[in-house]
C-alpha atoms as a PDB file:
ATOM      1  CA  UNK A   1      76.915  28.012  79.284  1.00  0.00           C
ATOM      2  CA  UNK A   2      78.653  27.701  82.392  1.00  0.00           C
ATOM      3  CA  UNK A   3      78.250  30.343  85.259  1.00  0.00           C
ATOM      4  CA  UNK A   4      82.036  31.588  85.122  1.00  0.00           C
ATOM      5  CA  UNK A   5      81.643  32.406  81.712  1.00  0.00           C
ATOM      6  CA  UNK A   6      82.409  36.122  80.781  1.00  0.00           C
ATOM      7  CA  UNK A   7      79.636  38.681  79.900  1.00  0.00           C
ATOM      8  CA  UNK A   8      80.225  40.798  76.783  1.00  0.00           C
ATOM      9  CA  UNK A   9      79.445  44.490  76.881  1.00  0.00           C
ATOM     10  CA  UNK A  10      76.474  45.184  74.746  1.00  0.00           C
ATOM     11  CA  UNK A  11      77.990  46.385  71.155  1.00  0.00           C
ATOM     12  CA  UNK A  12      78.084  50.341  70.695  1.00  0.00           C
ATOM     13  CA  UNK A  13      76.431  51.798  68.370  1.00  0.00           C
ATOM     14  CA  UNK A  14      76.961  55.171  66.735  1.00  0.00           C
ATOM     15  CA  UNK A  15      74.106  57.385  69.014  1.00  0.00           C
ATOM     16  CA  UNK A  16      75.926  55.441  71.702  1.00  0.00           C
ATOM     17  CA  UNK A  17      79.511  56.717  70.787  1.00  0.00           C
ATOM     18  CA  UNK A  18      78.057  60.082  70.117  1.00  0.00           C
ATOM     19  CA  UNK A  19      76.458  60.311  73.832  1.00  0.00           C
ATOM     20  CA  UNK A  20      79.513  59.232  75.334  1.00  0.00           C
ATOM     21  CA  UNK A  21      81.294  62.116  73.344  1.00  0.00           C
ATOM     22  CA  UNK A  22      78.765  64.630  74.189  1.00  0.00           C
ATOM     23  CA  UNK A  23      79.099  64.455  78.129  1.00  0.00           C
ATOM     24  CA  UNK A  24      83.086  64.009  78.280  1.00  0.00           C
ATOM     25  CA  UNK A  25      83.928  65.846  81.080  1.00  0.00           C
ATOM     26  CA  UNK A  26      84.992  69.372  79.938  1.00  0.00           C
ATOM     27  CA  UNK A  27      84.286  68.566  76.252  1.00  0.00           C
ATOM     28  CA  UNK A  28      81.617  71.230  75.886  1.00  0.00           C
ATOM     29  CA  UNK A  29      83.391  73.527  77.960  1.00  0.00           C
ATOM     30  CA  UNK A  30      87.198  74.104  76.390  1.00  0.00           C
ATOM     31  CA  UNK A  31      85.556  76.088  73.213  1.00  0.00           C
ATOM     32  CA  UNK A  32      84.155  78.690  74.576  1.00  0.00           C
ATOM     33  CA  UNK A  33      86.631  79.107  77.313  1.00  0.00           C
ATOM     34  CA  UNK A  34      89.518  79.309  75.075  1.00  0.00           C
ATOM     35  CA  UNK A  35      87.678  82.287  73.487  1.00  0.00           C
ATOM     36  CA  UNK A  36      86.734  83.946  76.008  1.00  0.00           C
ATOM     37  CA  UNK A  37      90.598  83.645  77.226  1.00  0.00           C
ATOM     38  CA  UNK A  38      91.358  85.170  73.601  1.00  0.00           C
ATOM     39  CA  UNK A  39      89.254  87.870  73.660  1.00  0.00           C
ATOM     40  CA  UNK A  40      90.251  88.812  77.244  1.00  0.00           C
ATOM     41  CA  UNK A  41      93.942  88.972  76.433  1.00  0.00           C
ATOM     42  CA  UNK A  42      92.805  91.094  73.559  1.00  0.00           C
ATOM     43  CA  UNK A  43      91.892  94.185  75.524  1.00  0.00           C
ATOM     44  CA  UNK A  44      94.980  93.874  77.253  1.00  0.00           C
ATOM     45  CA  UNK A  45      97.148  93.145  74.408  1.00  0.00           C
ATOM     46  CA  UNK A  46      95.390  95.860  71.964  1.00  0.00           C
ATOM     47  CA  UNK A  47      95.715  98.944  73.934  1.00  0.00           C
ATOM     48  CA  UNK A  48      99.270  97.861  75.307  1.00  0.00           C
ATOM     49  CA  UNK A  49     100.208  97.214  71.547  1.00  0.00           C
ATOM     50  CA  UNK A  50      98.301 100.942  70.654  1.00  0.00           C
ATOM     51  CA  UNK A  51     100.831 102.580  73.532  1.00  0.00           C
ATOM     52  CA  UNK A  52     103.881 100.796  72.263  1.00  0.00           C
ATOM     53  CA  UNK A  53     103.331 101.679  68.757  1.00  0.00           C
ATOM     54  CA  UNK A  54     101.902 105.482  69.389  1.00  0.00           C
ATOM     55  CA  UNK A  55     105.190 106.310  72.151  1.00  0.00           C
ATOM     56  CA  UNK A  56     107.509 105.041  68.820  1.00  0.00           C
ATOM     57  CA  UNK A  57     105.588 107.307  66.475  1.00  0.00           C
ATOM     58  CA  UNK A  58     106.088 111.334  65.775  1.00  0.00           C
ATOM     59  CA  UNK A  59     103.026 113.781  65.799  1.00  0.00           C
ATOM     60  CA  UNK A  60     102.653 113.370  62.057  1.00  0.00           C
ATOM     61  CA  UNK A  61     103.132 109.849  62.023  1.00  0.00           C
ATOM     62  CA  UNK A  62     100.422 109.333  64.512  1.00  0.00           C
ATOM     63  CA  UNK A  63      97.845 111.316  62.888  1.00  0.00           C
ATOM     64  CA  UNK A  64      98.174 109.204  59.455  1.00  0.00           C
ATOM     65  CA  UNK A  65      98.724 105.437  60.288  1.00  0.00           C
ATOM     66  CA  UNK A  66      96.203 104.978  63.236  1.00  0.00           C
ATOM     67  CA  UNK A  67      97.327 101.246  64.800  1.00  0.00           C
ATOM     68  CA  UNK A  68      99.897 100.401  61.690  1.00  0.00           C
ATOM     69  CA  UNK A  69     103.459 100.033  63.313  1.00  0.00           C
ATOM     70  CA  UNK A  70     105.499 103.209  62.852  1.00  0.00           C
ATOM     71  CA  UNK A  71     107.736 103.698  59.765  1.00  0.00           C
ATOM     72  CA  UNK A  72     110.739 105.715  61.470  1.00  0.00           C
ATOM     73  CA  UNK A  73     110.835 104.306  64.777  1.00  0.00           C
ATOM     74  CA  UNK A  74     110.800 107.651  67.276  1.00  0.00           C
ATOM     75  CA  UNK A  75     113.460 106.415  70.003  1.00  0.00           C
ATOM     76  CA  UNK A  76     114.050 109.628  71.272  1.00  0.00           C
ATOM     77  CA  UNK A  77     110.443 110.526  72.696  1.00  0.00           C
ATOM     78  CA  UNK A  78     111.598 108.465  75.521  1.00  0.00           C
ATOM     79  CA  UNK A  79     114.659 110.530  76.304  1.00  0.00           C
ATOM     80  CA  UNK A  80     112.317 113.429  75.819  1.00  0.00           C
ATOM     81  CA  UNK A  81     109.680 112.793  77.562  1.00  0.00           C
ATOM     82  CA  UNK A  82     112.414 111.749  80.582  1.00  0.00           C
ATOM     83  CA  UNK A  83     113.732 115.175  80.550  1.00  0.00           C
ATOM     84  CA  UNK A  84     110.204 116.656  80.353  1.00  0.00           C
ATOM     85  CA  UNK A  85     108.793 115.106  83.658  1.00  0.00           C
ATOM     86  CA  UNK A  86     112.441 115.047  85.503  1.00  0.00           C
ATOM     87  CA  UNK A  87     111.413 111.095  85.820  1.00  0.00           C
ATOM     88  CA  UNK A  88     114.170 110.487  87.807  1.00  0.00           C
ATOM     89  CA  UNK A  89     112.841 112.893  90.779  1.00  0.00           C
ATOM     90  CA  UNK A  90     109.574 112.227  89.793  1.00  0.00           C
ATOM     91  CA  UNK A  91     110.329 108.559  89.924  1.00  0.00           C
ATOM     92  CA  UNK A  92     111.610 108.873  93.572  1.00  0.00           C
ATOM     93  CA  UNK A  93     108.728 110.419  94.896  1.00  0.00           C
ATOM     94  CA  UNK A  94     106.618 107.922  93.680  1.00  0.00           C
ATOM     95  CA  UNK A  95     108.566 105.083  94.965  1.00  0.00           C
ATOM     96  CA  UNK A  96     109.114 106.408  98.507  1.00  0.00           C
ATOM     97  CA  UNK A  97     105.069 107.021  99.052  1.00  0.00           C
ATOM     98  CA  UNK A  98     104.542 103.663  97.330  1.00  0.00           C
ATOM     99  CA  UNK A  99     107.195 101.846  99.284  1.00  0.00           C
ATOM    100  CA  UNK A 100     105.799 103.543 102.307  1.00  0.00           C
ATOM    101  CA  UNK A 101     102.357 102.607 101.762  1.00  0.00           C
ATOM    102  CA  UNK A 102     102.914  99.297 101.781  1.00  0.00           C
ATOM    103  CA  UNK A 103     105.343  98.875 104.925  1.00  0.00           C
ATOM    104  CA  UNK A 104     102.649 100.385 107.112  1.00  0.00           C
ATOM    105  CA  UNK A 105      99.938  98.683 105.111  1.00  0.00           C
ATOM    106  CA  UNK A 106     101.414  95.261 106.163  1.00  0.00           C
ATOM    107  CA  UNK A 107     102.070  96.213 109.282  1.00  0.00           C
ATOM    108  CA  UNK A 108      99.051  97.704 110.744  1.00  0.00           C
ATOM    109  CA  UNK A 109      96.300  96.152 108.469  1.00  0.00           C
ATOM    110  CA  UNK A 110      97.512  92.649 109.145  1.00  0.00           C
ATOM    111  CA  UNK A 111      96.955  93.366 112.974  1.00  0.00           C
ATOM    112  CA  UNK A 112      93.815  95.129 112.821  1.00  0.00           C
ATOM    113  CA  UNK A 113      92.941  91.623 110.740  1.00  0.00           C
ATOM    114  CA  UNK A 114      94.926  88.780 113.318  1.00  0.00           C
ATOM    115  CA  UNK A 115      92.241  90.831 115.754  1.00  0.00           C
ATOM    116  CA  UNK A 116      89.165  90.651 114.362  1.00  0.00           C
ATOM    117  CA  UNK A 117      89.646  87.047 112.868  1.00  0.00           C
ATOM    118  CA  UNK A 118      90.417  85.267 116.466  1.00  0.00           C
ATOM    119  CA  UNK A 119      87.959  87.460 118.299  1.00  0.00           C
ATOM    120  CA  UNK A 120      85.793  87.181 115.610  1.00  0.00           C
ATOM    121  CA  UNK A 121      82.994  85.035 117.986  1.00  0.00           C
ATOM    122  CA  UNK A 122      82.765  88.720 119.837  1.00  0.00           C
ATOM    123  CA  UNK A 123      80.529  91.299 118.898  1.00  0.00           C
ATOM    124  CA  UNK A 124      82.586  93.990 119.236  1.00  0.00           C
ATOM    125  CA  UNK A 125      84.936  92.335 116.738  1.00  0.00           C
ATOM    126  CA  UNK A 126      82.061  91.122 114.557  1.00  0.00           C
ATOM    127  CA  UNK A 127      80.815  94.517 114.283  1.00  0.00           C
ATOM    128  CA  UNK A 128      84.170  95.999 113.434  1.00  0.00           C
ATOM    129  CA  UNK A 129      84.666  93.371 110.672  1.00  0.00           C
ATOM    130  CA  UNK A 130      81.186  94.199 108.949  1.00  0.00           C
ATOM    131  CA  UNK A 131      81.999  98.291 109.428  1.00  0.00           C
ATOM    132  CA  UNK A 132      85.012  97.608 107.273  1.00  0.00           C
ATOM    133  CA  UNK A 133      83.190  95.775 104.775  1.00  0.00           C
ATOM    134  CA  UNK A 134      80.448  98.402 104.592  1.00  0.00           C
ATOM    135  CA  UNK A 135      83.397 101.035 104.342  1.00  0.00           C
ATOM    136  CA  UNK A 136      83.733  99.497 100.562  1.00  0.00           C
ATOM    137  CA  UNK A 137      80.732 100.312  99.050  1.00  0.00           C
ATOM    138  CA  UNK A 138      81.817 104.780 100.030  1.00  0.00           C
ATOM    139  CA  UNK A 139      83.036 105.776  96.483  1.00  0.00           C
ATOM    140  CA  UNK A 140      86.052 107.979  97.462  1.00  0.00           C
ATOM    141  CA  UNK A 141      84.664 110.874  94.981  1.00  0.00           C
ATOM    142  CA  UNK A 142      82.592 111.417  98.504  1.00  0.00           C
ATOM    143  CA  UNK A 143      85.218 112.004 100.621  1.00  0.00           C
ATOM    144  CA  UNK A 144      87.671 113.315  98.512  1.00  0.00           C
ATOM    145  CA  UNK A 145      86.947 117.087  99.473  1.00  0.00           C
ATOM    146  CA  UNK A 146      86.387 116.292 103.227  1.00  0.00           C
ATOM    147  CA  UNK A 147      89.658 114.220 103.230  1.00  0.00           C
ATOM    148  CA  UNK A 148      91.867 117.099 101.339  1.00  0.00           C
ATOM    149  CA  UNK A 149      90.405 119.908 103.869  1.00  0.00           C
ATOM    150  CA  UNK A 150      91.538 118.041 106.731  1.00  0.00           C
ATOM    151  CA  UNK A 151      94.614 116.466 105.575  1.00  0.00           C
ATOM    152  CA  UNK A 152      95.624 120.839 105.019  1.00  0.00           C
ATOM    153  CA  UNK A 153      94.280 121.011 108.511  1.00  0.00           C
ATOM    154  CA  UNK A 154      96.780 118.375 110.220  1.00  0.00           C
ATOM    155  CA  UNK A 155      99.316 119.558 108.132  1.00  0.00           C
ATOM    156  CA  UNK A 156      99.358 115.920 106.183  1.00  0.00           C
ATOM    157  CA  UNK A 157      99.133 117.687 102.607  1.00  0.00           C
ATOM    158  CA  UNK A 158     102.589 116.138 101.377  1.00  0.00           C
ATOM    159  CA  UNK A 159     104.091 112.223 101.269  1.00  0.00           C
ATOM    160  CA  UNK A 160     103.704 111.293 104.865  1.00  0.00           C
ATOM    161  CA  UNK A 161     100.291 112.472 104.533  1.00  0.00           C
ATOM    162  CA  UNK A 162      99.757 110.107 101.527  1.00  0.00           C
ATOM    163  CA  UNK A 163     101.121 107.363 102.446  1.00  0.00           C
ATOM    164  CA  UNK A 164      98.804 107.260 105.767  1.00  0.00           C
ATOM    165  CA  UNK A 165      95.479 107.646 103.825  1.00  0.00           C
ATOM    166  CA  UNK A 166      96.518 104.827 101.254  1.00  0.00           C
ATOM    167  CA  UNK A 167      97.030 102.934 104.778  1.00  0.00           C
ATOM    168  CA  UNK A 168      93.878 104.106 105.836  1.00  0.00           C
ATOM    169  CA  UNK A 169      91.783 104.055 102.826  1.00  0.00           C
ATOM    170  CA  UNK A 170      93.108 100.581 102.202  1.00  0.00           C
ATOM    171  CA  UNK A 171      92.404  98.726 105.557  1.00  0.00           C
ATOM    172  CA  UNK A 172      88.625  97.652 104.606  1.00  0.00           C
ATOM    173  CA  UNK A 173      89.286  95.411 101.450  1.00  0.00           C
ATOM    174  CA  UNK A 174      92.747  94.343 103.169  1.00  0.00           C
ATOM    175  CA  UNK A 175      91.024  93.469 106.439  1.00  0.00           C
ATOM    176  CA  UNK A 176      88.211  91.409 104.374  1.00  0.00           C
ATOM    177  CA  UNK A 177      91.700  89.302 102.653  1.00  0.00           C
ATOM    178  CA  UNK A 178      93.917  89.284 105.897  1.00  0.00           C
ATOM    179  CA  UNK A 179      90.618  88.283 108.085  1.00  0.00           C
ATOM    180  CA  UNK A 180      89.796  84.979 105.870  1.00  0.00           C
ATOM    181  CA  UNK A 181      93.816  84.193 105.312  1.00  0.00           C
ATOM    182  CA  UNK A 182      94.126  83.437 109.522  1.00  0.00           C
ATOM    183  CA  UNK A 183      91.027  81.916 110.036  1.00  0.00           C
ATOM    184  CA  UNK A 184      92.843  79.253 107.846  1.00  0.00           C
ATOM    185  CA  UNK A 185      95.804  78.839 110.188  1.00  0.00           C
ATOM    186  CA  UNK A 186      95.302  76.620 112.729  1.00  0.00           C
ATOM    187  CA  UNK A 187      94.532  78.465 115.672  1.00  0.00           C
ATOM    188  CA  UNK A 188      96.831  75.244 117.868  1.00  0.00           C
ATOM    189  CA  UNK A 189     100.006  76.606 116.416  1.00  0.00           C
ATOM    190  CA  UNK A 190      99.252  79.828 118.841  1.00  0.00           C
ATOM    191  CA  UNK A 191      98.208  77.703 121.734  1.00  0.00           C
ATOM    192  CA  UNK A 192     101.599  75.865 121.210  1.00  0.00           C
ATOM    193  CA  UNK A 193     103.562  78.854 121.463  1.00  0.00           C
ATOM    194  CA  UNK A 194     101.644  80.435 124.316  1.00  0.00           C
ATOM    195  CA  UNK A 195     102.316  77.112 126.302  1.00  0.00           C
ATOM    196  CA  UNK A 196     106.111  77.979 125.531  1.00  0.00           C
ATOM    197  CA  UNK A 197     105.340  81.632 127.390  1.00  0.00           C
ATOM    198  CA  UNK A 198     104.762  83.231 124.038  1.00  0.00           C
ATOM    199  CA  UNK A 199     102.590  86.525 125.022  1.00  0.00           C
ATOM    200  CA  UNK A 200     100.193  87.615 122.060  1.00  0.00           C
ATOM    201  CA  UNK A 201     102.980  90.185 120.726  1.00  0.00           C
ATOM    202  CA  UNK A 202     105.099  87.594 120.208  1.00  0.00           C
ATOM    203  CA  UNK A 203     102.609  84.811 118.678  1.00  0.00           C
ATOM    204  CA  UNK A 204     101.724  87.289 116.331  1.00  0.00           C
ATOM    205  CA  UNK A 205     105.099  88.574 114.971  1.00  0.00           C
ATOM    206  CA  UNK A 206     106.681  85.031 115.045  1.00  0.00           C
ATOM    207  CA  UNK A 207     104.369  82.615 114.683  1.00  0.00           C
ATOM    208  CA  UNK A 208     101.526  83.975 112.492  1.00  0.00           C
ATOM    209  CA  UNK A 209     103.187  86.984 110.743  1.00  0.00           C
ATOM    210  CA  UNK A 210     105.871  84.136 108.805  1.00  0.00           C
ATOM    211  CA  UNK A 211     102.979  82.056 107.660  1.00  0.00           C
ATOM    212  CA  UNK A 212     101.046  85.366 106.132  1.00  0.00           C
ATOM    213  CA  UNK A 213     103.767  85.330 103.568  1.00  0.00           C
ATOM    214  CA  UNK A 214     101.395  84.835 100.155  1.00  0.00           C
ATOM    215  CA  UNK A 215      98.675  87.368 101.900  1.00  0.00           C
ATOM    216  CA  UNK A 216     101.384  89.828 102.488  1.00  0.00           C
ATOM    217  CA  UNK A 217     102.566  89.720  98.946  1.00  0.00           C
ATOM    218  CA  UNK A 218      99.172  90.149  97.504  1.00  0.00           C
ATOM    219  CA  UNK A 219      97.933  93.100 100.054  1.00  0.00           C
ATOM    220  CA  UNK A 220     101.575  94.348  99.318  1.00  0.00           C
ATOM    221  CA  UNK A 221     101.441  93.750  95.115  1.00  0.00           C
ATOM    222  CA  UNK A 222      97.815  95.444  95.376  1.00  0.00           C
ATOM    223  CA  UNK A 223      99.000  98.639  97.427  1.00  0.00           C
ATOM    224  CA  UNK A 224     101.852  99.011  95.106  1.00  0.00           C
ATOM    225  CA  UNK A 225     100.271  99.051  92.184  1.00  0.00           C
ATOM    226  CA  UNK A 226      97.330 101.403  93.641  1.00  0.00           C
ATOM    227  CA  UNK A 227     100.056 104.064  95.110  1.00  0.00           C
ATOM    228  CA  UNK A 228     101.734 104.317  92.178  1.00  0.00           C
ATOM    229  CA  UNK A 229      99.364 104.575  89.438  1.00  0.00           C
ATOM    230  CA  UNK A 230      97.082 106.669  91.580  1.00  0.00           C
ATOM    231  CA  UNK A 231      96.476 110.065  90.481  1.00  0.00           C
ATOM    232  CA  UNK A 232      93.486 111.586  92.310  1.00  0.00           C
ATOM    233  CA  UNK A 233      94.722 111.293  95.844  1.00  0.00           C
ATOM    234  CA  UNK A 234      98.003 113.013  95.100  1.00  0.00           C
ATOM    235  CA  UNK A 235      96.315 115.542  93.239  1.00  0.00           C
ATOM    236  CA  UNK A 236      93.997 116.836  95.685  1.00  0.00           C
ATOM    237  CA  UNK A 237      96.564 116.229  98.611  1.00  0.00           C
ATOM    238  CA  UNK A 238      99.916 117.534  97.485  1.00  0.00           C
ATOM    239  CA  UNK A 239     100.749 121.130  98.127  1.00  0.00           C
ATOM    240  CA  UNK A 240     104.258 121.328  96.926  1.00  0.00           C
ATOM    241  CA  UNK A 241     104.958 121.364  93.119  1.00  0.00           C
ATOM    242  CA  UNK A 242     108.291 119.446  93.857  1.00  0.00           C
ATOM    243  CA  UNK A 243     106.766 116.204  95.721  1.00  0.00           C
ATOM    244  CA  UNK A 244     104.861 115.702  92.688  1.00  0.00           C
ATOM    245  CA  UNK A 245     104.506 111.964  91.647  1.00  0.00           C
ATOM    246  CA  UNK A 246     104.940 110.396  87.783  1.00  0.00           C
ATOM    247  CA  UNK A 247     101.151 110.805  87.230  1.00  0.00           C
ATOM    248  CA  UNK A 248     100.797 113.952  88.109  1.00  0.00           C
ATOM    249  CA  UNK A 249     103.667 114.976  86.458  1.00  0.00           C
ATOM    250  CA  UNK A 250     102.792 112.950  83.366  1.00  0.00           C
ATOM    251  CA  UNK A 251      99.685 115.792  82.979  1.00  0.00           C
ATOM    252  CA  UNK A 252     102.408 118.093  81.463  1.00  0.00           C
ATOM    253  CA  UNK A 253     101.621 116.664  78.459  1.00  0.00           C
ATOM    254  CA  UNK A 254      97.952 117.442  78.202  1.00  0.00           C
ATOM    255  CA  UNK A 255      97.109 121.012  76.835  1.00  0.00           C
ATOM    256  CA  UNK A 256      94.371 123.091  77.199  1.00  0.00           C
ATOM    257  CA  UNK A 257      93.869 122.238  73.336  1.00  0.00           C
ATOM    258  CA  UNK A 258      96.237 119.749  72.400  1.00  0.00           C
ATOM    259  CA  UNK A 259      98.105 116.876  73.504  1.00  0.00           C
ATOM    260  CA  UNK A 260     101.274 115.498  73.150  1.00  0.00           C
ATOM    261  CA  UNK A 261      99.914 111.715  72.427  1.00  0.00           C
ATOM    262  CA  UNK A 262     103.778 110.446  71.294  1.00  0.00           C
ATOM    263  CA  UNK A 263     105.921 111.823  74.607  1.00  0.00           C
ATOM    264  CA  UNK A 264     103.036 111.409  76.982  1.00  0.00           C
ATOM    265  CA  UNK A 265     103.021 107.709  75.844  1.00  0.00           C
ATOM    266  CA  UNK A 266     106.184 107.361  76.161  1.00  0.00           C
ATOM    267  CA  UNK A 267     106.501 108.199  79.912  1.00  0.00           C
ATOM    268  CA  UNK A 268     103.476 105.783  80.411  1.00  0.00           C
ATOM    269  CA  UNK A 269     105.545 103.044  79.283  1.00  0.00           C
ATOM    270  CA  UNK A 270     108.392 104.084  81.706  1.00  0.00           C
ATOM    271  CA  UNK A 271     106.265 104.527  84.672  1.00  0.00           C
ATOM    272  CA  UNK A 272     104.782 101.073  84.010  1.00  0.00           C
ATOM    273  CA  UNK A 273     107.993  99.022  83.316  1.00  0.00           C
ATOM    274  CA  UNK A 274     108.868  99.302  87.637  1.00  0.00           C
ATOM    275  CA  UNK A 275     105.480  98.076  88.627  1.00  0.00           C
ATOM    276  CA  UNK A 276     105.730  95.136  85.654  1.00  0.00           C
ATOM    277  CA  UNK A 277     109.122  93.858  87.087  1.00  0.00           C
ATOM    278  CA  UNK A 278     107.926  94.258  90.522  1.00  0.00           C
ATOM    279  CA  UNK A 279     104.791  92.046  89.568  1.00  0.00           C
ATOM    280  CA  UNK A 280     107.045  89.020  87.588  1.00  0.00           C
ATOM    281  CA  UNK A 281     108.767  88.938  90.808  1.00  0.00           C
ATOM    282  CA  UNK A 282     105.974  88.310  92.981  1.00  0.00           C
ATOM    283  CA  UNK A 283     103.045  86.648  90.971  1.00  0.00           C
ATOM    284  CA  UNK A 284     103.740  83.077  92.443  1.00  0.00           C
ATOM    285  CA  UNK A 285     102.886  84.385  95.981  1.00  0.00           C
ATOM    286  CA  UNK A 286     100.076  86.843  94.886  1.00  0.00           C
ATOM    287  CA  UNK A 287      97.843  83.898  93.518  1.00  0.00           C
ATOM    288  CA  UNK A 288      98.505  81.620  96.413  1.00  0.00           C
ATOM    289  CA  UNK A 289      97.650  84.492  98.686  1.00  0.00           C
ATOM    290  CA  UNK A 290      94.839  84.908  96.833  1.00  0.00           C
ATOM    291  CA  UNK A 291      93.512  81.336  96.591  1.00  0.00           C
ATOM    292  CA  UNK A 292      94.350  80.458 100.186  1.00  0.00           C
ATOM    293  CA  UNK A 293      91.932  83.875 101.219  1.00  0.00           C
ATOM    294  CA  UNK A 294      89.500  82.561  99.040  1.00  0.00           C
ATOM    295  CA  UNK A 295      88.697  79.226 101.011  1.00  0.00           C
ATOM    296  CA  UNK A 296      88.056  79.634 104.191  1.00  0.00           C
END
């Protein structure tokens, strides 16, 4: 045989084929990820199914089919249970301490952050950063009392007074995202602009503020969906009947002995559909923001 000759691979055979099966990268894995996807979307998809089907439903209805779809669909609990709650003014409310919340939640919490991350090799900043993680593990049951005595106090027992606490309350988990997000920038973009006579102000608002654009949208997408599903804060803080929010005014529907299960279902729907278009809208940026905080 001469040396140029070509060497066969040895033939397979069958235990062979089956190894080479068995460790396929992600062969073993795709099963029982696909069902744990399935039964994940399941308790999301069952209860929302469970709310569509019970706000379409009358009382009677409702007590007789459990989870079958309705046979006389019930249109009009929604225009009901609009004029029950005054959803429009309860609506507005709602959106101004929500929209609020998250304007000064970007603003101040993405500061306190652009801080602590570039002076993070201090102590005083290192200490800071690990008293706002600590903050996390207070349940807010705790300071619930303490926070609705004062906030009467300062006179902060209405929306202004909201919308600072979900600032406040907010700033230790937002701090933990903003602080990894800029320790990802390059810290020679800054030096650039300072060469240019940037002062700090100004590096912050135009050269690292732009690039926190997928950080912003999930701090922001977080907040909003906090502030306006949120019911304990704005019970215990609100004084005035009429700055009442959705949630609290969705409680309208829940007797002493009875509940209306059809109109109160109804309004849950409508106070979700805002926060569901808001979220299409900004998904794209809220993973990114996400993943990006997650490396560094």
């Amino acid at each position: 045989m001469s040396a140029d000759a070509v060497t066969l691979p040895p033939p397979s055979t069958p235990r062979a084929r089956r190894t080479r099966r068995r460790h396929r990268p992600g062969s073993g894995v795709s099963w029982w990820l696909t069902a744990l996807l399935v039964v994940l979307s399941l308790t999301v998809l069952v209860p929302l199914y469970f709310t569509v089907v019970t706000a379409l439903k009358t009382p009677e209805q409702l007590g007789g089919t459990g989870f079958a779809p309705p046979t006389d669909w019930t249109w009009g609990n929604f225009a009901e249970a609009w004029r029950t709650i005054d959803f429009p003014a309860r609506a507005l409310n709602t959106a101004l301490i929500t929209v609020g919340a998250v304007a000064l939640t970007l603003l101040t919490n993405s500061m306190v952050a652009y801080a602590i991350a570039r002076q993070f090799h201090r102590r005083l900043f290192r200490s800071l950063f690990y008293y706002f993680i600590a903050a996390l593990f207070i349940p807010f049951p705790v300071l619930m009392l303490p926070a609705a005595k004062q906030a009467a106090i300062l006179g902060l027992d209405n929306q202004a007074g909201l919308v600072l606490l979900y600032t406040v309350y907010g700033l230790s988990f937002n701090v933990f995202l903003y602080t990894a997000y800029v320790r990802s920038i390059p810290a020679e973009l800054e030096e650039a602009a300072r060469m240019d006579g940037a002062t700090t102000w100004g590096v912050f608002w135009r050269v690292v503020f732009p690039l926190l654009a997928p950080i912003n949208a999930t701090v922001g997408i977080l907040t909003c969906v906090w502030a306006w599903n949120d019911f304990l804060l704005p019970l215990v803080i609100l004084s005035d009947p009429d700055a009442a929010t959705i949630q609290l005014a969705q409680y309208v529907f829940q007797g002493q002995f009875s509940a209306d299960y059809t109109l109160a279902f109804a309004s849950y729907l409508m106070a979700m559909a805002p926060l569901l278009i808001v979220y299409v809208v900004a998904q794209r940026w809220v993973i990114s923001g996400v993943t990006r905080g997650a490396i560094k």
